[in-house]
N, C-alpha and C. Protein backbone atom coordinates (compact mmCIF):
# COMPACT_ATOMS: atom_id res chain seq x y z
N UNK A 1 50.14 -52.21 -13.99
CA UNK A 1 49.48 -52.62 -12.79
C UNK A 1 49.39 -51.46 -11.82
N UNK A 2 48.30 -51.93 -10.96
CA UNK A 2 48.05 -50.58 -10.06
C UNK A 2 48.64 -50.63 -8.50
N UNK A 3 49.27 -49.70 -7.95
CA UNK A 3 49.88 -50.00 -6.82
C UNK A 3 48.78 -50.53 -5.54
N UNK A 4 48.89 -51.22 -4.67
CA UNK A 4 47.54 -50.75 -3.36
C UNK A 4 47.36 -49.73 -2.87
N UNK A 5 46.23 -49.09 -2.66
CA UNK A 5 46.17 -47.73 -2.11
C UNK A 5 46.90 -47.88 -1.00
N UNK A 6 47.57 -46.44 -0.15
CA UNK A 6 47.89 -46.57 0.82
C UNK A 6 47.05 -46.76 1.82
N UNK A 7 47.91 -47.44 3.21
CA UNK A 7 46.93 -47.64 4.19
C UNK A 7 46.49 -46.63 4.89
N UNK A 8 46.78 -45.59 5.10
CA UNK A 8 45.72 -44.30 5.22
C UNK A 8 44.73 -43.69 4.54
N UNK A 9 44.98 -44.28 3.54
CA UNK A 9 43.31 -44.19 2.97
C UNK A 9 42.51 -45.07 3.41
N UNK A 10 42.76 -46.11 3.16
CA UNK A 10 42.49 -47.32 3.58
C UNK A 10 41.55 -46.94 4.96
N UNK A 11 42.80 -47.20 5.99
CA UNK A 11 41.82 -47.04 7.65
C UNK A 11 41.53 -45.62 7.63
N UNK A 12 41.14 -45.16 7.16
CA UNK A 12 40.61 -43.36 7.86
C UNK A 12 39.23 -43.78 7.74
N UNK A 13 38.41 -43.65 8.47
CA UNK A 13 36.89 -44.07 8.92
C UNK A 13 35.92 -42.27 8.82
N UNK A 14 35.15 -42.27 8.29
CA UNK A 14 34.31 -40.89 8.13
C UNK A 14 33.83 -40.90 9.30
N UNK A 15 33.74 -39.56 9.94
CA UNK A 15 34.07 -39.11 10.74
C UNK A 15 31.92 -38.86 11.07
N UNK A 16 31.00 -39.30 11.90
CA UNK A 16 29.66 -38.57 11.57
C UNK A 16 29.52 -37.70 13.00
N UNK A 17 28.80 -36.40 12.40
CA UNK A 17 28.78 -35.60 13.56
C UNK A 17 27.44 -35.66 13.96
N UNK A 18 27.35 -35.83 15.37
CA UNK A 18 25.65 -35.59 16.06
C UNK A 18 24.63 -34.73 15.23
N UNK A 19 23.37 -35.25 15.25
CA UNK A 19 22.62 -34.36 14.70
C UNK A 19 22.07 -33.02 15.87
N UNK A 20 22.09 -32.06 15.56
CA UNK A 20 21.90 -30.98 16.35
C UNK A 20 20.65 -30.85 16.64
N UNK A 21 19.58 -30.49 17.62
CA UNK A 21 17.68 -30.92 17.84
C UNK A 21 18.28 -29.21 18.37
N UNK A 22 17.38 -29.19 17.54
CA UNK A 22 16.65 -27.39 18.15
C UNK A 22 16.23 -27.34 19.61
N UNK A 23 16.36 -26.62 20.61
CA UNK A 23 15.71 -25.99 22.12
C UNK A 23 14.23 -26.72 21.68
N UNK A 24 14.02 -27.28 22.67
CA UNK A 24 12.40 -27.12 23.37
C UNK A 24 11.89 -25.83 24.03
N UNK A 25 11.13 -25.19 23.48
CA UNK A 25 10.79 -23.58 24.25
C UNK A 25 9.43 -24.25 24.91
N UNK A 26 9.57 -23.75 26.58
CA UNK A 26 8.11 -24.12 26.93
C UNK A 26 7.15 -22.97 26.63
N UNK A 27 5.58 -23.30 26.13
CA UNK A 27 4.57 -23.02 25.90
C UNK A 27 4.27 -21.72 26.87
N UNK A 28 4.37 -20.68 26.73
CA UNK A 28 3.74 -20.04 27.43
C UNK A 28 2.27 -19.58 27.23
N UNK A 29 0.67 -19.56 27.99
CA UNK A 29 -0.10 -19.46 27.90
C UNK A 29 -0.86 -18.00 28.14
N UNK A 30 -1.37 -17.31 27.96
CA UNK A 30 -2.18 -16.01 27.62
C UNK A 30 -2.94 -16.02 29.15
N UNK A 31 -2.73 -15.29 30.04
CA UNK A 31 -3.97 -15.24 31.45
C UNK A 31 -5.36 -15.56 30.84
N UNK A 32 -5.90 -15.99 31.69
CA UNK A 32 -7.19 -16.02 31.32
C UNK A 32 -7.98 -14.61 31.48
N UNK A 33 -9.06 -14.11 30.27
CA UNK A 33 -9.52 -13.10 30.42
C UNK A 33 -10.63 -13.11 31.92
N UNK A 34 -10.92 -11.39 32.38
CA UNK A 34 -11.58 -11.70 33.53
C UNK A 34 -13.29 -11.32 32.98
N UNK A 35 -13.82 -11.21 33.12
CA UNK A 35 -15.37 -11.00 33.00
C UNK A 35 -15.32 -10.41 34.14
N UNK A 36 -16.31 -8.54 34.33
CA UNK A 36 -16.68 -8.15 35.03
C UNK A 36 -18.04 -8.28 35.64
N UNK A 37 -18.85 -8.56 34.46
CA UNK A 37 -20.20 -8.84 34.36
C UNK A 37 -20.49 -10.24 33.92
N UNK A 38 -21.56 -10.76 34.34
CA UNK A 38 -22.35 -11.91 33.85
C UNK A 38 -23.05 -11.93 33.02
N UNK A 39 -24.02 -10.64 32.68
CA UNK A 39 -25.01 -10.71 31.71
C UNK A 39 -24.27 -9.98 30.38
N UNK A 40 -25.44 -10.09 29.83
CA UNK A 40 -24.63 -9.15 28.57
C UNK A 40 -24.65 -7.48 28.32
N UNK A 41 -24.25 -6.86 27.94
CA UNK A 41 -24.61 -5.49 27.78
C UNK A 41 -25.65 -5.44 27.37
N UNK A 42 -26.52 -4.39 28.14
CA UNK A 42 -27.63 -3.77 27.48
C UNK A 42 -27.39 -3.22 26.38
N UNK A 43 -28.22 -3.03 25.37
CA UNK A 43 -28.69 -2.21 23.71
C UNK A 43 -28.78 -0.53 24.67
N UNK A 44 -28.14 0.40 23.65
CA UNK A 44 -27.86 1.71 24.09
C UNK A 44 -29.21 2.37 24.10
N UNK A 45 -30.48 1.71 23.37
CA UNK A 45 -31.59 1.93 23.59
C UNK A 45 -32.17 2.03 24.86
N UNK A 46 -32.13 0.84 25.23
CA UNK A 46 -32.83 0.52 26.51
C UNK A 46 -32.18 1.62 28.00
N UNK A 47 -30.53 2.01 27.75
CA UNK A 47 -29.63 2.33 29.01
C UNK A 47 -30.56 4.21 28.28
N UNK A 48 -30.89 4.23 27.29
CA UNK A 48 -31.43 6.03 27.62
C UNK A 48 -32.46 6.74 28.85
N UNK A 49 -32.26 7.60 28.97
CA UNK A 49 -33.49 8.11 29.35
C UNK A 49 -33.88 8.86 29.18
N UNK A 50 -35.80 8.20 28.35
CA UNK A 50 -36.32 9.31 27.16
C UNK A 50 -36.81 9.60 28.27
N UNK A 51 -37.04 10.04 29.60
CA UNK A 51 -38.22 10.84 30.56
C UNK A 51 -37.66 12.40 30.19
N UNK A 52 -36.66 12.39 30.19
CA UNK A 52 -36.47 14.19 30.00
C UNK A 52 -36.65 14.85 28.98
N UNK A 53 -36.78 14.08 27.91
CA UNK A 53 -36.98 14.49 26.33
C UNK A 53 -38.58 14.69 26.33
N UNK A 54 -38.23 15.84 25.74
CA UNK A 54 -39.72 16.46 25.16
C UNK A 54 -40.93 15.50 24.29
N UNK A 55 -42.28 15.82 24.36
CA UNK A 55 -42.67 14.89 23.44
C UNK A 55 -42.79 15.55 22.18
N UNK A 56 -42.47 14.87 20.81
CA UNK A 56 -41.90 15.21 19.59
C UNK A 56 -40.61 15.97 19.30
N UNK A 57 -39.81 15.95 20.53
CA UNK A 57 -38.58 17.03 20.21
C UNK A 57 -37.33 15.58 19.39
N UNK A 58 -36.56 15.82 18.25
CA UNK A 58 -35.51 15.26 17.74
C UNK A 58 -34.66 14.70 19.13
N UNK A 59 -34.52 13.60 18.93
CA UNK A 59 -33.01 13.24 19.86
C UNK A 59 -31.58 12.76 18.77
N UNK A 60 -31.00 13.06 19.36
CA UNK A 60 -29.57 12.87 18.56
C UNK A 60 -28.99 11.68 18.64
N UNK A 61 -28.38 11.26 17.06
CA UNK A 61 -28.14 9.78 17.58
C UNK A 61 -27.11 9.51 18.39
N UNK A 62 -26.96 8.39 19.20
CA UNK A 62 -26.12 7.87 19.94
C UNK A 62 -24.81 7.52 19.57
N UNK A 63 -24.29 7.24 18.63
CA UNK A 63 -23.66 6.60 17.89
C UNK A 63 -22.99 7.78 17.04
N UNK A 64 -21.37 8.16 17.29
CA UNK A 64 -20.85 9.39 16.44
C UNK A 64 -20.93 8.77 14.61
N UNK A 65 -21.08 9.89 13.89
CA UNK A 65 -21.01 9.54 12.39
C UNK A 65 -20.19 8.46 11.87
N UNK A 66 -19.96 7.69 11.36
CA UNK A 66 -18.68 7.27 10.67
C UNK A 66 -17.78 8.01 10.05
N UNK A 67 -16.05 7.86 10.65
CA UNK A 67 -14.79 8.92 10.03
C UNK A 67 -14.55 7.55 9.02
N UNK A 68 -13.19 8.27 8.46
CA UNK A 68 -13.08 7.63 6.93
C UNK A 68 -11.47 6.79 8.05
N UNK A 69 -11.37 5.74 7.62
CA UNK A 69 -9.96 5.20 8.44
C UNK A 69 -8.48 5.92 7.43
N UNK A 70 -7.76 5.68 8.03
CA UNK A 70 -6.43 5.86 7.10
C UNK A 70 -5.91 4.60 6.10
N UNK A 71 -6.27 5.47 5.37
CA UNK A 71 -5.63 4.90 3.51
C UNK A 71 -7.15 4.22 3.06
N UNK A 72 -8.00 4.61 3.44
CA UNK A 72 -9.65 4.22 2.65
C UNK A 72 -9.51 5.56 1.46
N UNK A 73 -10.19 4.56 0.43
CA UNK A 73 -10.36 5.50 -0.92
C UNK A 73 -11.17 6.64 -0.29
N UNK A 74 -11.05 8.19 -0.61
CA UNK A 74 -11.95 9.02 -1.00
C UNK A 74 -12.37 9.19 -2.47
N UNK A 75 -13.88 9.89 -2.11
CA UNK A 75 -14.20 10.03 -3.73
C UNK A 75 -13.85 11.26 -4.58
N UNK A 76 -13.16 12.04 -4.04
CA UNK A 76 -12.06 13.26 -4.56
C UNK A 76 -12.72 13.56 -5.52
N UNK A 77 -14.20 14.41 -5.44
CA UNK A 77 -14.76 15.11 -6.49
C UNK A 77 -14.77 16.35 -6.11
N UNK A 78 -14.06 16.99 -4.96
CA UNK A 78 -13.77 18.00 -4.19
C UNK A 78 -12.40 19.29 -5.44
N UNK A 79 -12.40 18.80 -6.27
CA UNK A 79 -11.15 19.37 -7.08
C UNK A 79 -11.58 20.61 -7.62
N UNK A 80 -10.92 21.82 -7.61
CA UNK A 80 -11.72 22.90 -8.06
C UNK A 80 -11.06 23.31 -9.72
N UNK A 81 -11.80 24.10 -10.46
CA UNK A 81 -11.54 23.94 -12.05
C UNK A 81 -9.60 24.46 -12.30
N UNK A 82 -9.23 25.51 -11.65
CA UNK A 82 -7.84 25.46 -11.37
C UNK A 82 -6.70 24.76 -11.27
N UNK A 83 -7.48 23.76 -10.03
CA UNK A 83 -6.65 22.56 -9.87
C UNK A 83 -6.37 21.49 -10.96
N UNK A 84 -7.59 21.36 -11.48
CA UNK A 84 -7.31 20.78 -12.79
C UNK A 84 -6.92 20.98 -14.00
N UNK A 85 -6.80 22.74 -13.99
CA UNK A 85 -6.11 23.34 -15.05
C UNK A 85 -4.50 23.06 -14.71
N UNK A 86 -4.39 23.44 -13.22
CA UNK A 86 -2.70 22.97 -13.41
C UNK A 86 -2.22 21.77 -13.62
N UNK A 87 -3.05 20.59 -13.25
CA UNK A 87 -2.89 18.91 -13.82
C UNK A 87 -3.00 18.84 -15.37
N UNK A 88 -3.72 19.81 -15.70
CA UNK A 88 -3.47 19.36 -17.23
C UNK A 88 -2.37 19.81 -17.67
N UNK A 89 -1.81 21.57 -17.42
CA UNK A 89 -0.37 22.15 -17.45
C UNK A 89 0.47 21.24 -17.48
N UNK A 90 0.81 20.81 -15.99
CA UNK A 90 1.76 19.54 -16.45
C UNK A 90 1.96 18.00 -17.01
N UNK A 91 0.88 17.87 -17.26
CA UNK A 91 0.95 16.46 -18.20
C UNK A 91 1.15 17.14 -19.49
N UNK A 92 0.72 18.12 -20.37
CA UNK A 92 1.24 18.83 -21.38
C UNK A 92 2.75 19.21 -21.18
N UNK A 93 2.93 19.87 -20.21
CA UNK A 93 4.36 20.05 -20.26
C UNK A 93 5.26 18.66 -20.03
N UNK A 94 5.13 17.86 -19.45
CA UNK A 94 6.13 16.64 -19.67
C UNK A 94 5.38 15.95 -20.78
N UNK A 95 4.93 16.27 -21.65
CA UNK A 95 4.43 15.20 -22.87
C UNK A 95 5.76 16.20 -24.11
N UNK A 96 5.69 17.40 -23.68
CA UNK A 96 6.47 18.28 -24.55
C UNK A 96 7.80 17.81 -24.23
N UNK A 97 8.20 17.10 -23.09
CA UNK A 97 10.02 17.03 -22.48
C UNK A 97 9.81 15.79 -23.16
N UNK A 98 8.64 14.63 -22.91
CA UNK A 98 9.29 13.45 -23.76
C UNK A 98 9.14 13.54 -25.09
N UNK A 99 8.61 14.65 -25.89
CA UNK A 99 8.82 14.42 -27.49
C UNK A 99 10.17 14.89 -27.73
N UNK A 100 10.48 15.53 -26.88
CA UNK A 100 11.60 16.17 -27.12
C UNK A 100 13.22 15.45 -26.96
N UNK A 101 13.02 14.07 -26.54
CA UNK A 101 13.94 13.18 -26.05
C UNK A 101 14.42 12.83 -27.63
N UNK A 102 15.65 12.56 -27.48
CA UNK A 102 16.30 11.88 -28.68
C UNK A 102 15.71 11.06 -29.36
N UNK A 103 16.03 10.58 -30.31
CA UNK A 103 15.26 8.88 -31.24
C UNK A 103 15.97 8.31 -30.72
N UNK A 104 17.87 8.36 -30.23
CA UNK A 104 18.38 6.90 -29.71
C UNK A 104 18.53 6.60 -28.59
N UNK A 105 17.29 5.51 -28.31
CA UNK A 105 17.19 5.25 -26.58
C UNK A 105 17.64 3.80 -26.56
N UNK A 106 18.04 2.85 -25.52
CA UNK A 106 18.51 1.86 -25.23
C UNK A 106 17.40 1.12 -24.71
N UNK A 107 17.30 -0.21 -24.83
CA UNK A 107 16.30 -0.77 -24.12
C UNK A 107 15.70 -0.49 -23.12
N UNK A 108 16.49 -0.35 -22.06
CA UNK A 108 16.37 0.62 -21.07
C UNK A 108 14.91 1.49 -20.61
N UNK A 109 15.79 2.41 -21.66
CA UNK A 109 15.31 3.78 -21.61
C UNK A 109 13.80 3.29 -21.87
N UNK A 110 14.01 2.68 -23.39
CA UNK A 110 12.57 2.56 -24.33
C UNK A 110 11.47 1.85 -23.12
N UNK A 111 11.67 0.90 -22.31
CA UNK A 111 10.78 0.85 -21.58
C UNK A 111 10.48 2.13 -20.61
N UNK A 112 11.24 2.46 -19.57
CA UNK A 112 11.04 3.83 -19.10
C UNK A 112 9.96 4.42 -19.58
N UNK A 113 10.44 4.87 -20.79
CA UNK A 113 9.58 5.93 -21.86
C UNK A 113 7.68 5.54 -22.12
N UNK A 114 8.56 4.16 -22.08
CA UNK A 114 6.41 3.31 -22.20
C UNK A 114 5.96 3.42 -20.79
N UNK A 115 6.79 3.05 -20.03
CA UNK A 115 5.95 3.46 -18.68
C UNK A 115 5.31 4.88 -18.73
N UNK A 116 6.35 5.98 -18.36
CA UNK A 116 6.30 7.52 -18.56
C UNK A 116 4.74 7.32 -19.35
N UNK A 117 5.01 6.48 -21.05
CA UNK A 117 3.36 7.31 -21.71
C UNK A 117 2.26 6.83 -20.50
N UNK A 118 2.37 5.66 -20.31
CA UNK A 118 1.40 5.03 -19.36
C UNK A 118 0.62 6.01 -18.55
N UNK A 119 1.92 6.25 -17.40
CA UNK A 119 1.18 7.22 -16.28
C UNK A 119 0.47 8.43 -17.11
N UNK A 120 1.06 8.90 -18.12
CA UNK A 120 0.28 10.20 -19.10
C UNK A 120 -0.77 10.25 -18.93
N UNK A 121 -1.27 8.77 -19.77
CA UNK A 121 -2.59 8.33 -20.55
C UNK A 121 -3.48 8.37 -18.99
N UNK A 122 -2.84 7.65 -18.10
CA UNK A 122 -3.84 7.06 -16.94
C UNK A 122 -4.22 8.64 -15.71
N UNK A 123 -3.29 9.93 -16.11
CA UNK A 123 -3.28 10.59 -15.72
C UNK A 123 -4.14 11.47 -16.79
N UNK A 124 -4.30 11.54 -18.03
CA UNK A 124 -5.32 12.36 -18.32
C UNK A 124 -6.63 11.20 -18.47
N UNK A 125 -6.72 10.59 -18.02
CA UNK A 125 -7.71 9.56 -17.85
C UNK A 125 -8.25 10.06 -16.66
N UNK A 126 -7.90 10.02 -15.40
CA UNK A 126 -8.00 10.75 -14.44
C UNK A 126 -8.62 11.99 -14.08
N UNK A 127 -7.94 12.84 -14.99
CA UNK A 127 -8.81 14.04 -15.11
C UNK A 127 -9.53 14.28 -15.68
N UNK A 128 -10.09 13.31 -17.02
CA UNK A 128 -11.64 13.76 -17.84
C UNK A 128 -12.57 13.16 -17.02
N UNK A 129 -12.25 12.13 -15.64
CA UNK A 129 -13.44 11.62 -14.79
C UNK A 129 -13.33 12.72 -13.69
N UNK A 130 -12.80 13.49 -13.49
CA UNK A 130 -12.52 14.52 -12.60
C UNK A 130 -12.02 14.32 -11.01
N UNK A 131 -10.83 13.31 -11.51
CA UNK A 131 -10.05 13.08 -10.24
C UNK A 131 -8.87 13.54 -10.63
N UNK A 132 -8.34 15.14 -10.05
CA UNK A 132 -7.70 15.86 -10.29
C UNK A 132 -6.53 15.73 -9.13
N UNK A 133 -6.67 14.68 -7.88
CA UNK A 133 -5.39 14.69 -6.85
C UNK A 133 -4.67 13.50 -7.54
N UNK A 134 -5.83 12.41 -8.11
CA UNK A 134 -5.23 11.47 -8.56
C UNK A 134 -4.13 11.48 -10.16
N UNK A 135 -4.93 12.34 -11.00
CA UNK A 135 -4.05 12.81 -12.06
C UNK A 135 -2.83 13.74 -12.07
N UNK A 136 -2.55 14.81 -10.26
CA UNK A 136 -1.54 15.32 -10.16
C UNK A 136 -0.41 13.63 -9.70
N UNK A 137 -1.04 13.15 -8.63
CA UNK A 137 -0.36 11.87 -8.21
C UNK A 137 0.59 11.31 -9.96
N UNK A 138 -0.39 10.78 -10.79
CA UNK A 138 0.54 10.16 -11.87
C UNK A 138 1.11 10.72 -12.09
N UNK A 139 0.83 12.23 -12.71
CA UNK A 139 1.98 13.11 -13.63
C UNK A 139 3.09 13.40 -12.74
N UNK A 140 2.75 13.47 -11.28
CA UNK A 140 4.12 13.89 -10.49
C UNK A 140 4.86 12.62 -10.69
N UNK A 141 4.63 11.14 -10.84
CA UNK A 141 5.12 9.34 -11.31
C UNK A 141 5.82 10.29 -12.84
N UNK A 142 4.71 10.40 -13.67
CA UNK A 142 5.30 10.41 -14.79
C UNK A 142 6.99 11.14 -15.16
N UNK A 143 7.02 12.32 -14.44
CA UNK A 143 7.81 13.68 -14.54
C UNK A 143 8.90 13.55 -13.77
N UNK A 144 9.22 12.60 -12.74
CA UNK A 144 9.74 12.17 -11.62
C UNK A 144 10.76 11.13 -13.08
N UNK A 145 9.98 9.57 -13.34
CA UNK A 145 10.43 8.87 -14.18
C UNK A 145 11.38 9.40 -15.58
N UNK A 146 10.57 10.59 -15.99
CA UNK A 146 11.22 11.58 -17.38
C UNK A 146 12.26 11.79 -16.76
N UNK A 147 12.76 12.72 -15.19
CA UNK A 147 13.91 13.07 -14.87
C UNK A 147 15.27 12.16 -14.64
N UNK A 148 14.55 10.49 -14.36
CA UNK A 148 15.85 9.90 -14.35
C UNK A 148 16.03 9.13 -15.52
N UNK A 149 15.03 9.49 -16.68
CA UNK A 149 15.70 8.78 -18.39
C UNK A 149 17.05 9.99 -18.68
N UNK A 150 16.69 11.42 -18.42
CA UNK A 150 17.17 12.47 -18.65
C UNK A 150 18.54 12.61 -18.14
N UNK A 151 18.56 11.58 -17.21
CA UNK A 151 19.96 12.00 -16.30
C UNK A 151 20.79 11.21 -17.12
């Protein structure tokens, strides 16, 4: 037979704690913008004045060229035959450091090593379309990656 639990088990009542409500933050609202003008801007056409311009003389456009923003692709056909002789130098020379790696690599490594061919391939890929900053970019990936299988 089983004894009765004691009476402290018994009366001990669970204990519930308040639920906690996050701060109310009041709304703060943005000034209202001011308008200096009512109408709309004039077209940069209309604000010129052709009276001083010659008749048939060129006017210059209004509007500076378009610059390139930061981190927009260039089309890097700017590479001179040098430059791409030394991109090929070193993708040859680290194709020579990874033949030269042991046969026993660890899982590890063996991926490493497939990456490493990767950037190779995508780096002399690179340079037969004649993007020679972009094929130094991989091989410096590739040669970088070779140095820490090596370590």
């Amino acid at each position: 037979m089983q004894a009765p639990p004691p009476k402290s088990v018994t009366e001990v009542k669970p204990t519930v704690t308040p639920e906690i409500k996050p701060k109310k933050r009041k709304k703060v609202t943005p000034p209202a913008p001011t308008v200096a003008t009512t109408q709309p801007p004039k077209p940069i056409a209309e604000t010129l004045d052709t009276t001083a311009v010659a008749p048939g003389a060129a006017v210059a456009p209004a509007t500076p060229p378009p610059s390139s923003a930061l981190g927009d692709l260039s089309p890097g056909g700017g590479s001179s035959p040098q430059q791409q002789q030394q991109v090929a130098d070193r993708i040859t020379a680290i194709e020579r450091r990874l033949n030269d790696l042991p046969a026993r690599t660890n899982d590890d490594q063996k991926k490493q090593i497939s990456q490493v061919r990767l950037f190779l391939k995508q780096a002399s890929d690179a340079l037969k379309t004649g993007d020679s900053e972009g094929a130094a970019n991989l091989a410096t990936k590739a040669g970088l990656l070779l140095d820490d299988i090596l370590k």
